[in-house]
N, C-alpha and C. Protein backbone atom coordinates (compact mmCIF):
# COMPACT_ATOMS: atom_id res chain seq x y z
N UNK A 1 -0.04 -23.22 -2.49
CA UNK A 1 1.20 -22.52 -2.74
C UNK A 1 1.10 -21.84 -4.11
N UNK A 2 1.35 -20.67 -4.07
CA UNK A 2 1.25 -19.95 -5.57
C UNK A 2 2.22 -20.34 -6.33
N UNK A 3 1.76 -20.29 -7.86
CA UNK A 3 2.87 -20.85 -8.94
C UNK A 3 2.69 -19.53 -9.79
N UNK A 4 4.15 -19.66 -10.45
CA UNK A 4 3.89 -18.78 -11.90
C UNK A 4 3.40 -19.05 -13.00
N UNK A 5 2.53 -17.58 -13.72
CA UNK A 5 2.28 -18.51 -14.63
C UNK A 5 2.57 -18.48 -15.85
N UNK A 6 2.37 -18.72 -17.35
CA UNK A 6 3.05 -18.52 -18.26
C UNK A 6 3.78 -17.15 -18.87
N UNK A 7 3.41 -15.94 -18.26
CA UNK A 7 4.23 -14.93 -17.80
C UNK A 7 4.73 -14.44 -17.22
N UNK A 8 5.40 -15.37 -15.94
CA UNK A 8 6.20 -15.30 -14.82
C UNK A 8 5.38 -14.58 -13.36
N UNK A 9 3.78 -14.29 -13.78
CA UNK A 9 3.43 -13.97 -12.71
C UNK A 9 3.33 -15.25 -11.60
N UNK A 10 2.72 -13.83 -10.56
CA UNK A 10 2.06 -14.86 -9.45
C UNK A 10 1.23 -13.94 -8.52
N UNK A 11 0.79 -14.57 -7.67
CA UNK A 11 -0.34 -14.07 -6.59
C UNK A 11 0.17 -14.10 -5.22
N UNK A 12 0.44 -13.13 -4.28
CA UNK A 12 0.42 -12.85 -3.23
C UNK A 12 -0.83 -12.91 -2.54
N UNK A 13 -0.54 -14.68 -1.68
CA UNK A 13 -2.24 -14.48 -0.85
C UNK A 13 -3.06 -13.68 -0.06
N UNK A 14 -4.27 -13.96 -0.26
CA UNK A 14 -5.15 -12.34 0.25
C UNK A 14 -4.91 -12.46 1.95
N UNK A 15 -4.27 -12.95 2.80
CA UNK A 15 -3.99 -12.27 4.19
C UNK A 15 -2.86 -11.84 4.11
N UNK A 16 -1.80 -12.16 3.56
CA UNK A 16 -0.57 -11.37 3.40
C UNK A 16 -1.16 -9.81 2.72
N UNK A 17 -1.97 -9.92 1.83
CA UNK A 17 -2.65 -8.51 0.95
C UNK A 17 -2.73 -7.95 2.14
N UNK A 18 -4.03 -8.28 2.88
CA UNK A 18 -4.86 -7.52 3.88
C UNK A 18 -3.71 -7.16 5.11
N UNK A 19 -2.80 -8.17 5.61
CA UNK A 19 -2.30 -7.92 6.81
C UNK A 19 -1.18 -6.52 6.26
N UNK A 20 -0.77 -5.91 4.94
CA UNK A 20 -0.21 -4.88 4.94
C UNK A 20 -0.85 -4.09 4.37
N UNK A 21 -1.96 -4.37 3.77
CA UNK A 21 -3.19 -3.07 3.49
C UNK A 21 -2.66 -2.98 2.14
N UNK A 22 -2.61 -3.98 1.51
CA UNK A 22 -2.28 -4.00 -0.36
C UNK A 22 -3.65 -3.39 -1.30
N UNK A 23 -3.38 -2.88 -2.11
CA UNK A 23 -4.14 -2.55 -2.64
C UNK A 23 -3.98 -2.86 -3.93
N UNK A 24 -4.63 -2.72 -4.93
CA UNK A 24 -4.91 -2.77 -6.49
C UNK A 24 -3.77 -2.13 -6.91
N UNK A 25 -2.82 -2.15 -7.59
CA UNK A 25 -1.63 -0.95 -8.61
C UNK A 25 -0.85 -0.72 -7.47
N UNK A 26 -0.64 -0.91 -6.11
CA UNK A 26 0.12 -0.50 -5.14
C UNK A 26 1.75 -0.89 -5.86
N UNK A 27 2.67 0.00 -6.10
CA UNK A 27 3.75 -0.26 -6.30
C UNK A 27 4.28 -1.33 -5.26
N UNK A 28 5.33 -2.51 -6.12
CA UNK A 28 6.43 -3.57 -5.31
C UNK A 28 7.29 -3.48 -5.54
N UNK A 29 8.11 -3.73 -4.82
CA UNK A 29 9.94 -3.80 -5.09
C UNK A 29 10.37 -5.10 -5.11
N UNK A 30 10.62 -5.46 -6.56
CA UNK A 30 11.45 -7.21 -6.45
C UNK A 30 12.79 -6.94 -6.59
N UNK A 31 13.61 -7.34 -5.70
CA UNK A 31 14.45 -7.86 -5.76
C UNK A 31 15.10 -9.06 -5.43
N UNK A 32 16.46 -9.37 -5.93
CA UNK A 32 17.23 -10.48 -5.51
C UNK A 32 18.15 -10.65 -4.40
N UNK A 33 18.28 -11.58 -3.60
CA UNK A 33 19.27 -11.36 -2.08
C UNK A 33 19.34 -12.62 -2.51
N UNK A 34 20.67 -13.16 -3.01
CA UNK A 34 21.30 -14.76 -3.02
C UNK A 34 20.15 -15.25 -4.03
N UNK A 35 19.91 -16.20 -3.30
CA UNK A 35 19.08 -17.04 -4.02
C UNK A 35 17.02 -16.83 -3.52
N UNK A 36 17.24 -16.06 -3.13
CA UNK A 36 15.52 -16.02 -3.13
C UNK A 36 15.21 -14.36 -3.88
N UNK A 37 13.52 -14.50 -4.00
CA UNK A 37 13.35 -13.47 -4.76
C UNK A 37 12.32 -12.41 -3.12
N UNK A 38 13.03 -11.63 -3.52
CA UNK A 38 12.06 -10.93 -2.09
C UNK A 38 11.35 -9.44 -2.53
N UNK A 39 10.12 -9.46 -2.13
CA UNK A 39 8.93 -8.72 -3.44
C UNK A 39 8.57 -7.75 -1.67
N UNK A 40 8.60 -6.20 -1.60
CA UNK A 40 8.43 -5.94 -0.72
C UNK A 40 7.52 -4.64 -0.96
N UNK A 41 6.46 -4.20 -0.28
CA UNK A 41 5.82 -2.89 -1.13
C UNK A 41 6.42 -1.89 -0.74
N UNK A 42 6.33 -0.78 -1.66
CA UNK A 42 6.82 0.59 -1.54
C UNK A 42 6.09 1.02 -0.41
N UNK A 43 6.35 1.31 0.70
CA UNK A 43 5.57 1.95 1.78
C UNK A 43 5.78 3.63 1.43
N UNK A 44 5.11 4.60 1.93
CA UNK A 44 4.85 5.77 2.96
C UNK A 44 4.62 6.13 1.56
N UNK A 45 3.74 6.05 1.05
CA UNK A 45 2.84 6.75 -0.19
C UNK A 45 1.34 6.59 0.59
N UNK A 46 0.98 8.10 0.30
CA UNK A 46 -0.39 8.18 0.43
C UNK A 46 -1.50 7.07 -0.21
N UNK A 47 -2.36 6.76 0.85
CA UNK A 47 -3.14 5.55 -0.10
C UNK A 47 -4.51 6.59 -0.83
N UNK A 48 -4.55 7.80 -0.85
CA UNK A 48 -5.37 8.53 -1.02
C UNK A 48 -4.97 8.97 -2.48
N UNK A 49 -3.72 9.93 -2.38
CA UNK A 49 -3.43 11.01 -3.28
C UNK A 49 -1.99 10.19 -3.92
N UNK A 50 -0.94 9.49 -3.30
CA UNK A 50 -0.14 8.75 -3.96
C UNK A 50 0.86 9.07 -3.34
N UNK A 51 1.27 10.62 -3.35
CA UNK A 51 2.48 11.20 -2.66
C UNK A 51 3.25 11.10 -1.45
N UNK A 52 4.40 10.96 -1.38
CA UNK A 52 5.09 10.20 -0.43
C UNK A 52 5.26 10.90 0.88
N UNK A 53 4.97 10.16 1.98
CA UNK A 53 4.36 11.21 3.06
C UNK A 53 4.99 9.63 4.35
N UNK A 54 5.10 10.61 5.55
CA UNK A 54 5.45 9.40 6.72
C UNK A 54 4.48 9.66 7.76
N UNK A 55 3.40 9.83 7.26
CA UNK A 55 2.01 10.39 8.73
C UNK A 55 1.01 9.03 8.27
N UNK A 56 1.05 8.73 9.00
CA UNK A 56 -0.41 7.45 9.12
C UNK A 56 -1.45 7.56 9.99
N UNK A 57 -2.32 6.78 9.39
CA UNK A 57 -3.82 6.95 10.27
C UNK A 57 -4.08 5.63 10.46
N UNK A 58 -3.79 4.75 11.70
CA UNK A 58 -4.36 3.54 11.73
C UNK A 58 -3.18 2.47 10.91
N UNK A 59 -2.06 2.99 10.81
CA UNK A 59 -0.91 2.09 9.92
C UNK A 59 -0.56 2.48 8.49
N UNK A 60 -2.17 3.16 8.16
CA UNK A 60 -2.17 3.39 6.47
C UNK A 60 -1.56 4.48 6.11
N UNK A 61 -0.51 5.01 5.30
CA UNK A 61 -0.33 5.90 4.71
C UNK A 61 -1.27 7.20 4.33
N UNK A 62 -0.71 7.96 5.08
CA UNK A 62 -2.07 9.24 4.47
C UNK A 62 -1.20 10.23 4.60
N UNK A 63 -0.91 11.52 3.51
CA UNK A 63 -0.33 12.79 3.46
C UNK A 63 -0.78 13.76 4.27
N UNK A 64 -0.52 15.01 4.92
CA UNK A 64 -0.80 15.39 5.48
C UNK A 64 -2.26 16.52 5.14
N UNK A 65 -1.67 16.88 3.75
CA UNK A 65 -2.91 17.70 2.78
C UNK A 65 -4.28 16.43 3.08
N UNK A 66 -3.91 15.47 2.44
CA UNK A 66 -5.55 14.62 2.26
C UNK A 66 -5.57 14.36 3.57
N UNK A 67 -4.92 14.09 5.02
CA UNK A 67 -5.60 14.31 6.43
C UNK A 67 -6.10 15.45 6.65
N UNK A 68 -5.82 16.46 6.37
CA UNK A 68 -6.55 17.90 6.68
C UNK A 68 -7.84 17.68 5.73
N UNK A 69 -8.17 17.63 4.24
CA UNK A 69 -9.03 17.80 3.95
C UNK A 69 -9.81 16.45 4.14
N UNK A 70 -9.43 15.22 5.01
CA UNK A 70 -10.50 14.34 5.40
C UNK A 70 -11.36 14.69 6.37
N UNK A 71 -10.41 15.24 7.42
CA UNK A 71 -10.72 16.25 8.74
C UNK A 71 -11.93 17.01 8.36
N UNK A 72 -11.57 17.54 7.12
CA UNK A 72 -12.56 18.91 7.15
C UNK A 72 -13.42 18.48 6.03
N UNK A 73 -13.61 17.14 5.51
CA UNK A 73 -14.95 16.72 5.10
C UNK A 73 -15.89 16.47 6.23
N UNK A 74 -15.01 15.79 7.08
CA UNK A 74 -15.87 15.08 8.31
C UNK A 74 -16.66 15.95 8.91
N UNK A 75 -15.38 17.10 9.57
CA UNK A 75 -16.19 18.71 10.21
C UNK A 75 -17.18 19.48 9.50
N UNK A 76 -17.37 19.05 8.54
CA UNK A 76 -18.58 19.63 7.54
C UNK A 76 -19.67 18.79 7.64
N UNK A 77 -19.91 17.23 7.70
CA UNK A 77 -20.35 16.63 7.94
C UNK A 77 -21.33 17.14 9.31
N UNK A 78 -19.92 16.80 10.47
CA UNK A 78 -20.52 16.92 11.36
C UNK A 78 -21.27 18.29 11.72
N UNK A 79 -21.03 19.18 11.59
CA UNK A 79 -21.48 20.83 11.67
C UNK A 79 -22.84 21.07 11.02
């Protein structure tokens, strides 16, 4: 069970990380409801470029600019 520690942090365990695709600096939202503390991430930000976008690839956040130019790394790739 995670504890805080002498600066009020704490650790969100790594399958809760992975099962919403957390990343390093990913913005959280703490807030308070009664008596519990409920820590929820900022969703529909690009995990690429940052900017707030509602198009996903696979669940993950991706803008529509950095899907086009992933597209067209790939098509370069492939070509």
């Amino acid at each position: 069970m995670p504890k805080l520690d002498y600066l009020g942090r704490t650790t969100i365990p790594k399958v809760i990380r992975d099962t919403l695709s957390l990343e390093p600096e990913d913005e959280l939202e703490v807030k308070l409801e009664g008596f519990r503390i409920v820590i929820e991430p900022v969703l529909n930000k690009c995990r690429i470029c940052g900017e707030q976008t509602e198009h996903k690839v696979r669940n993950i956040p991706v803008c529509k600019k950095c899907l086009d130019w992933l597209n067209g790394s790939r098509a370069k790739k492939m070509g």
